[in-house]
Each structure stands twice: as C-alpha cells, then as structure tokens.
Protein backbone atom coordinates (compact mmCIF):
# COMPACT_ATOMS: atom_id res chain seq x y z
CA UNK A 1 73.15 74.15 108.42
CA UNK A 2 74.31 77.09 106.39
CA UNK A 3 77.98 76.61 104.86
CA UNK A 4 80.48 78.79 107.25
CA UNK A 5 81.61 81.68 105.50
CA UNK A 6 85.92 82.15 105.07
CA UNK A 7 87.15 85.10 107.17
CA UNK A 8 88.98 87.81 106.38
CA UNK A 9 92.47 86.42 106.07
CA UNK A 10 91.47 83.80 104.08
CA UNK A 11 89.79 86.11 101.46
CA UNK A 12 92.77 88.11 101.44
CA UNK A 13 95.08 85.55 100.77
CA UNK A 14 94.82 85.42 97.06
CA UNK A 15 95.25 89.33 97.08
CA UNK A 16 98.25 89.32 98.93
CA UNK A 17 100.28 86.42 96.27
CA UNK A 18 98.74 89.03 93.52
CA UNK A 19 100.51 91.87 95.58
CA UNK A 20 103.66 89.42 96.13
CA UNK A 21 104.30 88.68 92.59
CA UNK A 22 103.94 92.51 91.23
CA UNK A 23 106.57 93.19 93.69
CA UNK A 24 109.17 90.32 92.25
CA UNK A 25 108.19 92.09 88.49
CA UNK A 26 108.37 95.34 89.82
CA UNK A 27 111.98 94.33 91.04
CA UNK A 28 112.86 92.76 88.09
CA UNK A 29 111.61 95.79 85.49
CA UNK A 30 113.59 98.54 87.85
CA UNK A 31 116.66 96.44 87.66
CA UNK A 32 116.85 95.46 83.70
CA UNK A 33 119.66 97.86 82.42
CA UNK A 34 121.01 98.39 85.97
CA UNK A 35 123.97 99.53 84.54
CA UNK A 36 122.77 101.37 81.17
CA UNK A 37 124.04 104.95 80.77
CA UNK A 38 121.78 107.75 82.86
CA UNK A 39 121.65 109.89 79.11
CA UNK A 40 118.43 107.92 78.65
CA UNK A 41 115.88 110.63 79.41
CA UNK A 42 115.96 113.54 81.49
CA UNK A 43 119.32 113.66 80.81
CA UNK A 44 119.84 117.15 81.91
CA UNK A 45 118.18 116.42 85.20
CA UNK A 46 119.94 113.34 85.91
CA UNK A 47 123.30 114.86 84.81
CA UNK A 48 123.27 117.70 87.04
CA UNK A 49 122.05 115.92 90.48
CA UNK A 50 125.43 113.03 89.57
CA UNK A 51 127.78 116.37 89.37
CA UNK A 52 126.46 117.61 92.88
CA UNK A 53 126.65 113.86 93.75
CA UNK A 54 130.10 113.29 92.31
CA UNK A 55 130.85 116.71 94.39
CA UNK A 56 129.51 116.21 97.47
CA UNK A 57 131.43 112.72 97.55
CA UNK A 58 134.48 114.49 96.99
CA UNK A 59 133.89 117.33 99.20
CA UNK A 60 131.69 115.95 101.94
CA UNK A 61 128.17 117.48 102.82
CA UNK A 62 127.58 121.08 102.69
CA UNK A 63 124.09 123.08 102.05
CA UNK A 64 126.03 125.53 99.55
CA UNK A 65 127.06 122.29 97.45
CA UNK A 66 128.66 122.50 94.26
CA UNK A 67 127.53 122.07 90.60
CA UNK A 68 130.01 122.74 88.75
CA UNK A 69 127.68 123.21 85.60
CA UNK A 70 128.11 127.25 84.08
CA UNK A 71 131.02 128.92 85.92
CA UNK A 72 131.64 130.34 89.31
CA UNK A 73 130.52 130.59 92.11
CA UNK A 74 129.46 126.71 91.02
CA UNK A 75 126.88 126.47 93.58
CA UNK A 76 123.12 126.59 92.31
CA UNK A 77 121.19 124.87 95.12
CA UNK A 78 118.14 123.49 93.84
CA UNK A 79 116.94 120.89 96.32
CA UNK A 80 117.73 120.03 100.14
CA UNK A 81 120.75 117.98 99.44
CA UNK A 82 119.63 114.84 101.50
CA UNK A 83 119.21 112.07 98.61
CA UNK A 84 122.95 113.28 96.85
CA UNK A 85 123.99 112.55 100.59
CA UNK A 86 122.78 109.16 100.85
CA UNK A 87 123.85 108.37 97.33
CA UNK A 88 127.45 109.71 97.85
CA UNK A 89 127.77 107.71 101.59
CA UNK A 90 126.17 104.14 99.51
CA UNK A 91 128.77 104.46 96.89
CA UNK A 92 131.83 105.37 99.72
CA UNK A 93 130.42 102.39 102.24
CA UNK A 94 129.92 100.13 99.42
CA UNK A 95 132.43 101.15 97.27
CA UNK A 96 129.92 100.68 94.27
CA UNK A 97 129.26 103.27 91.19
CA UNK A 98 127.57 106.68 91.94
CA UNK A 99 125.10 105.71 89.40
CA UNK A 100 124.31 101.73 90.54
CA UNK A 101 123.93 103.51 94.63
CA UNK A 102 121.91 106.15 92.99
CA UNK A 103 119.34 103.28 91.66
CA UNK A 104 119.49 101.51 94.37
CA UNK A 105 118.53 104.23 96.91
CA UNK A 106 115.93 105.50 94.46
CA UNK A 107 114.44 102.16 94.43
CA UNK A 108 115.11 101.51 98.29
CA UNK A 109 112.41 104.87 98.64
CA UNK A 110 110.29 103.71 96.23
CA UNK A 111 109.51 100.58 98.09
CA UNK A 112 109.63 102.36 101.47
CA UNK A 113 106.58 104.17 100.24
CA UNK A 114 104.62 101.40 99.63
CA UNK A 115 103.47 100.44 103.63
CA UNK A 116 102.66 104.42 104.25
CA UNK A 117 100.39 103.78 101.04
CA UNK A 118 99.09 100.53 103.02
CA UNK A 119 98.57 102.48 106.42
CA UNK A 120 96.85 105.47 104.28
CA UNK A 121 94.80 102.69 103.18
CA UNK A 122 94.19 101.68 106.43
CA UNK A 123 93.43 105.60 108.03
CA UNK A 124 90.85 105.58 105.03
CA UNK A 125 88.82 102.11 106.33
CA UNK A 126 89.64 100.07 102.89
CA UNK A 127 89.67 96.20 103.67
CA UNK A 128 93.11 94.70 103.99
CA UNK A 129 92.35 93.14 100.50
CA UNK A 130 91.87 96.59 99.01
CA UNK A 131 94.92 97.51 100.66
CA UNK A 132 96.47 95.45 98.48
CA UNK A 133 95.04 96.70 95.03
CA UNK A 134 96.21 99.79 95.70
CA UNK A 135 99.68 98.93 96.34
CA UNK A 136 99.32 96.75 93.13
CA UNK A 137 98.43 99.56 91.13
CA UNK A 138 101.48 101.48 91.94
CA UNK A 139 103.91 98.66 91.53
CA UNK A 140 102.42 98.47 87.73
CA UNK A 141 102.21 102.14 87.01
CA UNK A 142 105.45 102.45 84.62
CA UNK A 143 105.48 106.53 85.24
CA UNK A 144 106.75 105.09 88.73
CA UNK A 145 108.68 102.36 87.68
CA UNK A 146 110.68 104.83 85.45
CA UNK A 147 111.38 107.12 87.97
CA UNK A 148 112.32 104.82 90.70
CA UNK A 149 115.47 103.75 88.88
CA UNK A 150 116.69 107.15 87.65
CA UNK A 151 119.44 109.18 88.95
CA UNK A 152 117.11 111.87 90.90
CA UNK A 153 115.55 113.02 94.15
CA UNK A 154 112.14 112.02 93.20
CA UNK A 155 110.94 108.96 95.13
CA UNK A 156 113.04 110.49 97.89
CA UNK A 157 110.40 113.12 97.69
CA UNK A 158 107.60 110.78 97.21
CA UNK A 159 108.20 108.92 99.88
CA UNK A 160 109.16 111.40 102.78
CA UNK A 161 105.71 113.30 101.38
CA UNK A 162 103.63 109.75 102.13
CA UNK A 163 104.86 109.03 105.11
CA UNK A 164 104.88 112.97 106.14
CA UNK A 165 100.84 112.76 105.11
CA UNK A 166 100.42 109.04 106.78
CA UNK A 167 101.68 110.70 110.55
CA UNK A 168 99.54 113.33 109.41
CA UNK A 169 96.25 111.61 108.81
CA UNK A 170 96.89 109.24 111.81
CA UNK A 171 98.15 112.21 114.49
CA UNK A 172 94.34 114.16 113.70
C-alpha cells in the first residue's frame, strides 16, 4: 500500500509559522527607535511632509495646503494630501505625537499591502506555500522596512498602487 501523501495545508503549514515569525521581527525592527528624531535620513523629505502635517492639523484639510518652507504664498503642493490627513486625524483622535501617528500609519499601509501581494500571488497561480515566500521576502527586505517607519507618503503609495493593480488583475 503506497504511504498517503500530506495535502496541501499540511505542506503549507511550516511556510506559514516561517511567514508568522518574519511578521513578529518585522514588527519589532519597524518599532526599535519609535520615538528617535525623523533627522535620520531623508531629512528634508520627512521635514517638509511633518510641516504640511503639523499644518493641516492646525488648519484642517484643504488641497492648497500649506508648507510653510520659503515664503509666501506657503503652499507648494507636491502630493494628494491623503496620508498628512490620516496622520493629522491619528494624532487629534489619539492625542499621540505627529511623528509616533505618522509611523504608525506608515506601518499600518505597509502591512495592508501584504494580502494584495498574497491575492497577486494568487491571480498569478503560485501555491499557497509560495504565497508565502513572497510575502516573506518583503517583510525582510530592509529598503521596505526603512521606509515603512519614516515620516512620508510612501507605503501609502505602495499600498493603494497594489491593491489598485490586485482589482486590476482580478477585474480582466
């Protein structure tokens, strides 16, 4: 009698823990220095998008938003507004630091990417296990472990452009 062969669950179990436990360290690398000054790198970049932050807080939401950064008329609009939004409303509702809500919804987007990877995955026909490897692979690049805990729009972007191309892929 031939020995029965595991199904597909059970092979992907192992995968899955893998996947599991580079999501606690991916947690835990994002969130050492938490509260370390946003002048590490980028500092420009950073800078600029906590003054429209620190602005639009103040003001409320407007497209012509200001920047106070070289004189009047202190707007220079550089981006759709929409992550300095949900950074100034965390910080108000919470009543936390504009630059511990900005890390926070920076990494709340960078994790919201990762099932629109999985389902991209999926559109593609890679195994559930492979699925998994994938998302592994981004949860140990440190390119996107830097930028998911810095003051900017970036995995905003990212992750509105993943799951923009995952309705894509799966609507033709």
């Amino acid at each position: 009698m031939p020995a029965p062969t595991p199904n597909s669950s059970e092979r992907d179990w192992p995968l899955f823990l893998v996947f599991v436990v580079l999501l606690g360290l991916a947690l835990w690398f994002t969130t050492r220095g938490w509260h370390a000054s946003i002048l590490d790198r980028h500092e420009f970049r950073q800078t600029q998008t906590a003054i429209s932050t620190y602005w639009i807080k103040e003001a409320g939401f407007h497209l012509n938003y200001e920047t106070p950064l070289f004189g009047p008329p202190w707007s220079i609009p550089m981006e759709f507004p929409l992550y300095q939004w949900l950074v100034a409303s965390t910080s108000s509702i919470l009543g936390s630091g504009l630059e511990s809500s900005a890390r926070g919804v920076s990494l709340f987007f960078f994790f919201a990417t990762l099932p629109a990877v999985y389902g991209l995955c999926g559109l593609i026909n890679l195994a559930p296990s492979r699925r998994f490897l994938v998302l592994g692979v981004i949860l140990t690049s440190p390119t996107y472990l830097f930028w998911a805990r810095t003051f900017m729009i970036e995995t905003t972007a990212l992750c509105l452009a993943t799951w923009f191309l995952y309705a894509l892929v799966r609507a033709v």
